[in-house]
Protein backbone atom coordinates (compact mmCIF):
# COMPACT_ATOMS: atom_id res chain seq x y z
CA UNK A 1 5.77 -2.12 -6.41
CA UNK A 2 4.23 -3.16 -9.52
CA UNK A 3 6.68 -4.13 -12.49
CA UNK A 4 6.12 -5.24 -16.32
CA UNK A 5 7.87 -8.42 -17.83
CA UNK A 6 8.22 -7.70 -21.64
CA UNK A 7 4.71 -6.23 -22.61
CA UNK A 8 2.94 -7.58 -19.73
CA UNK A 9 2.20 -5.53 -16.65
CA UNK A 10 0.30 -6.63 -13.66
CA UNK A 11 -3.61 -5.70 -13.70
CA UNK A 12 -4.91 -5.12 -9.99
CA UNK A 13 -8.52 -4.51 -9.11
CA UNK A 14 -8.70 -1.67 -6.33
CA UNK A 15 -9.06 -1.78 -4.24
CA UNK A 16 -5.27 -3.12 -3.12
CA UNK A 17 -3.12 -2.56 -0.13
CA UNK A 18 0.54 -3.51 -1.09
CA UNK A 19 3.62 -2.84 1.29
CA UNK A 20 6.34 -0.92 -0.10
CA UNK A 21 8.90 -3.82 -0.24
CA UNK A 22 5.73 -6.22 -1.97
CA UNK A 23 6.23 -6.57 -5.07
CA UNK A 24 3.76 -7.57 -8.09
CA UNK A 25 5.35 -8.79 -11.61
CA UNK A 26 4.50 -9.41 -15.33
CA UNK A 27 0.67 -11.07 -16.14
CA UNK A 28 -0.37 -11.08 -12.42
CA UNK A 29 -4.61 -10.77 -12.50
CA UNK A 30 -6.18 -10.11 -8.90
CA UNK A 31 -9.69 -9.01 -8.01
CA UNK A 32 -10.61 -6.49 -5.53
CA UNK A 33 -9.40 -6.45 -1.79
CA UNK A 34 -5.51 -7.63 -2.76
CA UNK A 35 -3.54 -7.03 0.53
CA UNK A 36 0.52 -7.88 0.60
CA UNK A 37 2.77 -7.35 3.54
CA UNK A 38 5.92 -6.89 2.89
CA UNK A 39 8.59 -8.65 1.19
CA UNK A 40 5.77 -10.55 -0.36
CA UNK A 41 6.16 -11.28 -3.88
CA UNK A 42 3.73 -11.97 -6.78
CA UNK A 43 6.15 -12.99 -9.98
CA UNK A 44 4.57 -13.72 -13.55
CA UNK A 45 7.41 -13.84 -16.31
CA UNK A 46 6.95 -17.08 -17.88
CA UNK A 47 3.46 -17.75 -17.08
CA UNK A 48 0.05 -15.82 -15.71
CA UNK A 49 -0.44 -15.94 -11.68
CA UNK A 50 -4.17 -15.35 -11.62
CA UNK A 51 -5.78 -14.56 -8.56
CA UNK A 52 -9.31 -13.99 -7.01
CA UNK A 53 -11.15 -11.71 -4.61
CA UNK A 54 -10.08 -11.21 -1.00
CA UNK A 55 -6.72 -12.52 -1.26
CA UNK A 56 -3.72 -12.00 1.58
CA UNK A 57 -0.30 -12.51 1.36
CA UNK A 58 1.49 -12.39 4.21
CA UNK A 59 5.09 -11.00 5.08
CA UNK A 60 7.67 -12.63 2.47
CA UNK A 61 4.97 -14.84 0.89
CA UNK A 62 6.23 -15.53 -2.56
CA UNK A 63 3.73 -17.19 -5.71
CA UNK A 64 5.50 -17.86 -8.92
CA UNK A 65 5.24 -19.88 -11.81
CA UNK A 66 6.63 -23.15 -14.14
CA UNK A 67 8.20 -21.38 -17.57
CA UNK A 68 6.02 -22.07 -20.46
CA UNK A 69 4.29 -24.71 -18.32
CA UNK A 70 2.11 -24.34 -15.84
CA UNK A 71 0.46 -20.82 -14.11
CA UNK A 72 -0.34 -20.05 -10.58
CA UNK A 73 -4.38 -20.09 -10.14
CA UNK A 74 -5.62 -18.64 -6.57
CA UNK A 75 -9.44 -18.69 -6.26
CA UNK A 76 -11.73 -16.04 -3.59
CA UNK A 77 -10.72 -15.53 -0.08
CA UNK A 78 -7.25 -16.97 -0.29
CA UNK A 79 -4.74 -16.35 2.74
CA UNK A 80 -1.19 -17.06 2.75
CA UNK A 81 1.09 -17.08 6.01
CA UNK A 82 4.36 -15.83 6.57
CA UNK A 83 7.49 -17.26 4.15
CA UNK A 84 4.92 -19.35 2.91
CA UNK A 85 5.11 -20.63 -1.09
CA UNK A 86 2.66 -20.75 -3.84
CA UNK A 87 4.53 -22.81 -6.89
CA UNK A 88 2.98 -23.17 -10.09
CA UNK A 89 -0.64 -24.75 -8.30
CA UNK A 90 -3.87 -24.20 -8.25
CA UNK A 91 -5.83 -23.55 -5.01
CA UNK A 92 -9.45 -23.27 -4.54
CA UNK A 93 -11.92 -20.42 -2.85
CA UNK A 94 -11.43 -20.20 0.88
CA UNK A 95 -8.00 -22.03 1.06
CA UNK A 96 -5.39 -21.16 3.94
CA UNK A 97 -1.60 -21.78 3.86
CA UNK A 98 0.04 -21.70 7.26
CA UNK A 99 3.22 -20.03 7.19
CA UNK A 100 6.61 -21.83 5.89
CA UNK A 101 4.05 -24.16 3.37
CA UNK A 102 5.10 -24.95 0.43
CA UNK A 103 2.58 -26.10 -2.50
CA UNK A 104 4.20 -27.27 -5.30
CA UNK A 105 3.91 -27.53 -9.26
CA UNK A 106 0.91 -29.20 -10.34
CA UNK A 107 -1.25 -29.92 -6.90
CA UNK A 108 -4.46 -29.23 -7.00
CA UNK A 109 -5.94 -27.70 -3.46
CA UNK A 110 -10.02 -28.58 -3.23
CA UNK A 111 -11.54 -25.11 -1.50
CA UNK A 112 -11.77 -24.19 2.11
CA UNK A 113 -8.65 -26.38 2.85
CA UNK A 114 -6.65 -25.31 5.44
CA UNK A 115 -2.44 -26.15 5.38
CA UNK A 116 -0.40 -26.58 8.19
CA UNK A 117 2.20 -24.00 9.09
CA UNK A 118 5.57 -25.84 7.50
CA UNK A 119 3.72 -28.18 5.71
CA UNK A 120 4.57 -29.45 2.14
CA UNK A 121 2.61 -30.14 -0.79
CA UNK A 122 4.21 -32.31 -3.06
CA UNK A 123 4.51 -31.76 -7.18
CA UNK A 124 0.92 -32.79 -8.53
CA UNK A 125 -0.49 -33.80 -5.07
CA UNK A 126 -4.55 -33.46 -5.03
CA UNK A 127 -5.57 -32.37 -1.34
CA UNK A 128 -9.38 -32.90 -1.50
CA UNK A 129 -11.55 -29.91 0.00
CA UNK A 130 -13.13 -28.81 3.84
CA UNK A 131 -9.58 -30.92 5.46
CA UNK A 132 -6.72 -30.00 7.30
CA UNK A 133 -3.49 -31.22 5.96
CA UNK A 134 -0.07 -31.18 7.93
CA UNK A 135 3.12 -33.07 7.28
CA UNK A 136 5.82 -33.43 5.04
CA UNK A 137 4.51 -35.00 2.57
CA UNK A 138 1.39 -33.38 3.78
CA UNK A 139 -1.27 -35.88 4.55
CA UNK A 140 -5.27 -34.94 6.02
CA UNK A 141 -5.24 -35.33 9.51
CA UNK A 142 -8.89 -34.55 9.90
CA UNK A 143 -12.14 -32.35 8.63
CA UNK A 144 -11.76 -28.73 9.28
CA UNK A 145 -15.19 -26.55 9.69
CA UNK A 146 -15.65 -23.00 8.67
CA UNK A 147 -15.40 -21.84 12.24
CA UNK A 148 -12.04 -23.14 12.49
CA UNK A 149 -10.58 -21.80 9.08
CA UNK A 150 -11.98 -18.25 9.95
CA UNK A 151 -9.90 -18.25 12.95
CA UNK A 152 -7.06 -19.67 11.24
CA UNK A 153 -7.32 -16.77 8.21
CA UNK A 154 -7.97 -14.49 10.85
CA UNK A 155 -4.63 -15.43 12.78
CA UNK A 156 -2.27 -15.09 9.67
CA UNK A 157 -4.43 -11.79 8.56
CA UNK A 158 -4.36 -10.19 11.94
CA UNK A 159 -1.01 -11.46 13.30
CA UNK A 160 -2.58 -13.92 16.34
CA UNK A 161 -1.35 -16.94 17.65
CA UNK A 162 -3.10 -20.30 16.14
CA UNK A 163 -1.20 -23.18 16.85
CA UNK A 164 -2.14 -24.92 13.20
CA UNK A 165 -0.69 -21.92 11.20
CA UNK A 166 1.70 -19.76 12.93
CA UNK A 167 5.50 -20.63 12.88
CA UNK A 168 8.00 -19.36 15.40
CA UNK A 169 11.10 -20.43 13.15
CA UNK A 170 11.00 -17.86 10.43
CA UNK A 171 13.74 -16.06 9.25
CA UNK A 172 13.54 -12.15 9.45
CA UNK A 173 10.55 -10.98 7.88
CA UNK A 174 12.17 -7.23 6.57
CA UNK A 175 15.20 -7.18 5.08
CA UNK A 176 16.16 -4.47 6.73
CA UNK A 177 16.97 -6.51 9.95
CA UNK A 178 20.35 -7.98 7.69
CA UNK A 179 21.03 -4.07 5.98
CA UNK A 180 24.61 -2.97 8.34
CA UNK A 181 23.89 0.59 10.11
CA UNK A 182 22.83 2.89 7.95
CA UNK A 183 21.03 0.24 5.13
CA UNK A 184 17.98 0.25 4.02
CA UNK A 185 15.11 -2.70 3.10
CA UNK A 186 16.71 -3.16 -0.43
CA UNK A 187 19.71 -1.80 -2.41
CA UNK A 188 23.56 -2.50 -2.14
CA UNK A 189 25.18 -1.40 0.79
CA UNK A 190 29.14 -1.63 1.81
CA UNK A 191 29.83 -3.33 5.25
CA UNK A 192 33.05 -2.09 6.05
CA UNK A 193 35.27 -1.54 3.72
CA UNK A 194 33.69 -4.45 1.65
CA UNK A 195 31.19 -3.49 -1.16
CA UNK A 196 29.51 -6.20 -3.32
CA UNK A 197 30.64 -6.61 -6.56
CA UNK A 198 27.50 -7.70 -8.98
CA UNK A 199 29.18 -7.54 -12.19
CA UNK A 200 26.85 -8.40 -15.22
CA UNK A 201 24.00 -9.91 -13.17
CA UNK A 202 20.50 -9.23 -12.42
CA UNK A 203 20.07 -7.54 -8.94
CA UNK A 204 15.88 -7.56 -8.27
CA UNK A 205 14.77 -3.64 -6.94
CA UNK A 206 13.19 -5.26 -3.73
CA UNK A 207 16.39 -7.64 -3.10
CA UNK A 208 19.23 -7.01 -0.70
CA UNK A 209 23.08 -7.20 -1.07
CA UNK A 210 25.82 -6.55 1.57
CA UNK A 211 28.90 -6.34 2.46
CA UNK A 212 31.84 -8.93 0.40
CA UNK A 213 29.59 -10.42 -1.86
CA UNK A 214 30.99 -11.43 -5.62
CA UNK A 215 28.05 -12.44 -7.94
CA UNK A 216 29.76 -13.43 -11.23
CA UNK A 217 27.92 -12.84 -14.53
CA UNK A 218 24.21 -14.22 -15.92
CA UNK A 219 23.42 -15.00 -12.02
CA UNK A 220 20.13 -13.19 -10.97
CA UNK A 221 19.44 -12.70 -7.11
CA UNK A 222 15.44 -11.88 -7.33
CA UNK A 223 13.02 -10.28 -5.26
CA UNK A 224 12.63 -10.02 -1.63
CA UNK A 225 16.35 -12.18 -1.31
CA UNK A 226 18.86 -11.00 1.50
CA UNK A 227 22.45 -11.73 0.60
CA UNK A 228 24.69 -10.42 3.54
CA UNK A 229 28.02 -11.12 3.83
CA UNK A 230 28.30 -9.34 7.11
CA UNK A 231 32.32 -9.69 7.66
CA UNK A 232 32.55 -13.36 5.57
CA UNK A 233 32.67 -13.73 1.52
CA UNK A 234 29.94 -14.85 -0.10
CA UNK A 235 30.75 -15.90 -3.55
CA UNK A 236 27.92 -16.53 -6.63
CA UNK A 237 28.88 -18.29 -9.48
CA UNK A 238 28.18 -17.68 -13.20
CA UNK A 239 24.33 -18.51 -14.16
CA UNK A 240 23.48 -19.39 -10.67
CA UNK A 241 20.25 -18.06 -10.01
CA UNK A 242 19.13 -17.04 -6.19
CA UNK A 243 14.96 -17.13 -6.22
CA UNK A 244 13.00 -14.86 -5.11
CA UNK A 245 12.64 -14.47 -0.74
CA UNK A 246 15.82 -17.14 -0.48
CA UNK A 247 17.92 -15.92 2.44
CA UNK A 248 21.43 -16.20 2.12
CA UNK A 249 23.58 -14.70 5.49
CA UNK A 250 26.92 -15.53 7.20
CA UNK A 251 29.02 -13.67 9.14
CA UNK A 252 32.46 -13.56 10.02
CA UNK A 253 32.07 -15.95 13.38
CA UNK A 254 30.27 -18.48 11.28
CA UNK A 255 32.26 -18.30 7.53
CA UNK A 256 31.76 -18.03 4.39
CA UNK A 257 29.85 -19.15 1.39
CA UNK A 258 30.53 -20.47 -2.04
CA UNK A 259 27.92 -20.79 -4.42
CA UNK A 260 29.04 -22.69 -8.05
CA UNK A 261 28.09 -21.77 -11.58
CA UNK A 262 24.84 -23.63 -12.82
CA UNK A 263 23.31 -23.50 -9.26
CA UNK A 264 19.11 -22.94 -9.08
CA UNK A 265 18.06 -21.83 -4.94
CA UNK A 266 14.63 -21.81 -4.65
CA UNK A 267 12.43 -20.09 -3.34
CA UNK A 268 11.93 -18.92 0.42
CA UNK A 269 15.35 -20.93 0.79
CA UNK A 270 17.53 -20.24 3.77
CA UNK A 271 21.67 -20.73 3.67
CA UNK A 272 24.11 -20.12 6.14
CA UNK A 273 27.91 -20.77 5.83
CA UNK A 274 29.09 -23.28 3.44
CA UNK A 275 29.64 -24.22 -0.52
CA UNK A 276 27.90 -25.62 -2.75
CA UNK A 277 29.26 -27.08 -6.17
CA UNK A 278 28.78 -26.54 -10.05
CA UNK A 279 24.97 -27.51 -11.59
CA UNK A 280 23.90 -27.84 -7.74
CA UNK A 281 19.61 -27.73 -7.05
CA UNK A 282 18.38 -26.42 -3.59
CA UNK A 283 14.60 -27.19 -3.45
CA UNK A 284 12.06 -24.86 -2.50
CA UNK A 285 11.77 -23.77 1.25
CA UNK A 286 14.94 -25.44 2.29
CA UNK A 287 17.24 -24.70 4.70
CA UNK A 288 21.21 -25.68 5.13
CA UNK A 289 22.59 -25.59 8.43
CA UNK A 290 26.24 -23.55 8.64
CA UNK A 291 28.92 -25.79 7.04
CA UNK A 292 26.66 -27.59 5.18
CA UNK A 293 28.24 -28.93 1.85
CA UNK A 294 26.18 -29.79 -1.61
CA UNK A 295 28.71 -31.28 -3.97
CA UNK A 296 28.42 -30.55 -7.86
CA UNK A 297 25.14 -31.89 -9.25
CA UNK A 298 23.98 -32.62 -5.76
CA UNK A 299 20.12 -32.07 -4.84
CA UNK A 300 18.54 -30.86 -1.64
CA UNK A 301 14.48 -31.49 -1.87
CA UNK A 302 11.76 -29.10 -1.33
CA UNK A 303 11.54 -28.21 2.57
CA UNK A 304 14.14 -30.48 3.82
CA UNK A 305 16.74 -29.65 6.82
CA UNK A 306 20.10 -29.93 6.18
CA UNK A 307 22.07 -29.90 9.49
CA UNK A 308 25.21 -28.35 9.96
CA UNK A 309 28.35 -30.03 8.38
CA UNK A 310 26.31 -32.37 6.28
CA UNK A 311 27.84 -33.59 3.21
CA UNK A 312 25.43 -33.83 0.16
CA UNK A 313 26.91 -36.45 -1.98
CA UNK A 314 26.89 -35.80 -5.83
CA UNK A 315 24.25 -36.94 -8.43
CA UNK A 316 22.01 -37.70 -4.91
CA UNK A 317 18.57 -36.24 -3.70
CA UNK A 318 18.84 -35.39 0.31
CA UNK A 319 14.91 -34.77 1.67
CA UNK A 320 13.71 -34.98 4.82
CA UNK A 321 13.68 -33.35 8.31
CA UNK A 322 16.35 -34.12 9.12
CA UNK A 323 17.51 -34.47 5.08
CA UNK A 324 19.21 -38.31 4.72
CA UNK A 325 19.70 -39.68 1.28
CA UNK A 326 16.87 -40.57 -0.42
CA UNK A 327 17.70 -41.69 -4.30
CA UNK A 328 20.19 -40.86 -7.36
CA UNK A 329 18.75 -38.21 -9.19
CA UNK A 330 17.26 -39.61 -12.49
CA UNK A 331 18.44 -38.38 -15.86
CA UNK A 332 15.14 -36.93 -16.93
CA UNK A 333 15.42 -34.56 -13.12
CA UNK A 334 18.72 -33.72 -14.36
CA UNK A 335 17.77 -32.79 -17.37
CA UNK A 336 14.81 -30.80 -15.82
CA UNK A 337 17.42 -28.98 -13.03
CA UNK A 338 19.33 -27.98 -16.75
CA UNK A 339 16.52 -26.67 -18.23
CA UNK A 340 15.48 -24.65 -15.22
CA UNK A 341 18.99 -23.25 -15.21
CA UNK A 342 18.51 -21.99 -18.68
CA UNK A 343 15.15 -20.27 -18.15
CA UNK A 344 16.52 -18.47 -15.63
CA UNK A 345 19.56 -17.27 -17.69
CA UNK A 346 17.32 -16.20 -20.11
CA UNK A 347 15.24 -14.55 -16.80
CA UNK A 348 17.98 -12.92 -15.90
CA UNK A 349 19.24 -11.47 -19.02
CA UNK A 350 15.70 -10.12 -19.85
CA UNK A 351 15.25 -8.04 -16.31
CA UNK A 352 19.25 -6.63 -16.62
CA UNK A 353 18.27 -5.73 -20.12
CA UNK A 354 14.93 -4.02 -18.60
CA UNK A 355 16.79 -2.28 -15.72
C-alpha cells in the first residue's frame, strides 16, 4: 500500500515487492529491489525516510521519523528482521538488524554492522562499522566478517535459523491471527455482540480493531497495530496516540485495559491487561506484562520488560529487562513526551481529515 501525507507521496524505484498489509507513507525515497513482508511499515509525515538499493524489511518491521527533526537514512543492502525498529537514524550500506532491535533517534550505524536480534540502540549512540553489537544498551561484542553477515541477511531474508538474529518471542506477525472468525488482516470487526466504537479518531487502513474497544476523540491507532478486545474492554483515551505495529490484546480470562488521555505507545510496543494513566510514555519496543500499571506521567523506556502486576510510579523512568526504576523524569523529557503528544494530535487530525 502506498499512501500520500499532504502533497508528498512515496517514490519507489521498481523494481519493489511489497506485501499487501506493508505499507509505504508520505516522502519515503527507495532504490531498486525494495522488498516488505507484511505488516511492515515505511512512515514519512514529518520528515523524509530515505532509503537505498537492496533493502528488506521483514514481517512488521516499522521505520519512522522525529517531526521536524531528524529523517530516517538507510544506505545499500540494508536488512531488517522481524518487529524490528528503525527510529529517526541513520544506518550505513550492508547493515543488518536482527529482529525485535530497536535503533533509536540520532545513532549513527558505521556499514556492514550487524545488530543482535532484541538488541537496543540507544538515542545518538555511534556503533562503529564491520562489528557485531548485542545488548541492551547494545555494546560490540566482537568483529563480524562478510561471510558471517551474508548468512545473517540471508537468515532474516529467507526465514532460517541464525542464532545472532532470529527471535522466538515475537508477537504474531499477521494481524489476522487476533481478527475473531470471520476477520480479516485489517478493518473493524465486532466480537460478539461488542463492536468498537472509534469516534472522532484516526483508524490507520492497515491497523486492526476488535471487539469492545472505545477510542475517544484526537487518538490515532496507526499502521500495522492490533487492538483486540477479544471478550475484555479496552478503553483509549482522548489524544492518546497508539504507534504504528504496537500490539495491544486482552481477553476476557486475562482483563481489561485502560489507556488515559495524553498517552504516546511506541512503536512495535506490546500490552496486555492493565491501565495506564493521563500524559503516560511507553518507549519504543516495550512490552507490559498483564496487570501491569503506569501511573499518570509515568515512563516505561525503550525495550524494557515490565512484568506482570508492576506498578510504574509517577513522574519515574522504569528501563530494563526486567524494568526497575531508573530516575525521575527531567523537565526538559517531560516537556519532550508533551510535545510528542501534540505532533501526533496534529498527525492524527491530518490522516482523519485525509480519510
Amino acid at each position: 500500500m502506498l499512501l500520500p501525507y499532504f502533497a508528498h507521496s512515496p517514490a519507489l524505484t521498481p523494481p519493489y515487492e511489497l506485501a499487501p498489509t506493508a505499507a509505504v507513507i508520505g516522502r519515503v525515497t527507495v532504490g531498486p529491489g525494495l522488498v516488505m513482508r507484511g505488516c511492515a511499515t515505511l512512515r514519512a509525515d514529518g520528515e523524509v525516510v530515505r532509503i537505498g538499493a537492496n533493502a528488506f524489511f521483514a514481517e512488521r518491521a516499522t521505520v519512522h521519523i522525529v517531526d521536524g527533526m531528524l529523517p530516517a537514512i538507510i544506505g545499500d543492502d540494508a536488512t531488517v528482521g522481524r518487529y524490528a525498529l528503525v527510529h529517526a537514524c541513520t544506518l550505513g550500506d550492508g547493515v543488518v538488524v536482527g529482529d525485535a532491535a530497536v535503533v533509536m533517534d540520532g545513532a549513527e550505524v558505521g556499514s556492514r554492522t550487524l545488530i543482535g536480534a532484541g538488541t537496543l540502540v540507544p538515542p545518538r549512540k555511534k556503533l562503529a562499522g564491520g562489528g557485531f553489537y548485542a545488548g541492551s544498551p547494545a555494546v560490540r561484542v566482537r568483529d563480524v566478517d562478510a561471510a558471517e553477515l551474508a548468512a545473517a541477511a540471508h537468515a532474516i531474508r529467507g526465514g532460517t535459523d541464525a542464532r545472532t538474529v532470529r527471535d522466538d518471542d515475537l508477537p504474531a506477525l499477521a494481524n489476522a491471527a487476533y481478527a475473531p472468525p470471520g476477520g480479516g488482516s485489517e478493518g473493524r470487526f465486532a466480537i460478539g455482540a461488542c463492536a468498537p466504537d472509534v469516534g472522532r479518531s484516526f483508524v490507520a487502513p492497515t491497523a486492526l480493531v476488535a471487539g469492545d474497544v472505545e477510542v475517544a476523540d484526537d487518538a490515532g491507532i496507526y499502521f500495522a497495530c492490533s487492538v483486540v478486545a477479544g471478550g475484555a474492554h479496552i478503553a483509549i483515551g482522548a489524544s492518546t496516540n497508539v504507534q504504528d505495529n504496537a500490539i495491544l490484546v486482552t481477553d476476557a480470562s486475562r482483563g481489561g485495559l485502560v489507556i488515559g488521555s495524553g498517552v504516546t505507545i511506541g512503536h512495535n510496543v506490546r500490552i496486555g491487561a492493565g491501565a495506564i494513566g493521563d500524559d503516560a510514555l511507553i518507549g519504543m519496543g516495550a512490552q507490559l506484562g498483564d496487570g501491569a500499571v503506569v501511573e499518570p506521567g509515568g515512563c516505561v523506556a525503550g525495550r524494557a520488560w515490565v512484568e506482570p502486576g508492576t506498578l510504574v510510579k509517577a513522574g519515574w523512568i522504569w528501563a530494563g529487562r526486567p524494568a526497575r526504576a531508573f530516575r525521575e523524569i527531567k523537565p526538559d523529557e517531560r516537556a519532550g513526551f508533551a510535545r510528542a503528544c501534540e505532533v501526533y494530535i496534529g498527525y492524527t487530525r491530518a490522516y482523519r481529515g485525509a480519510g
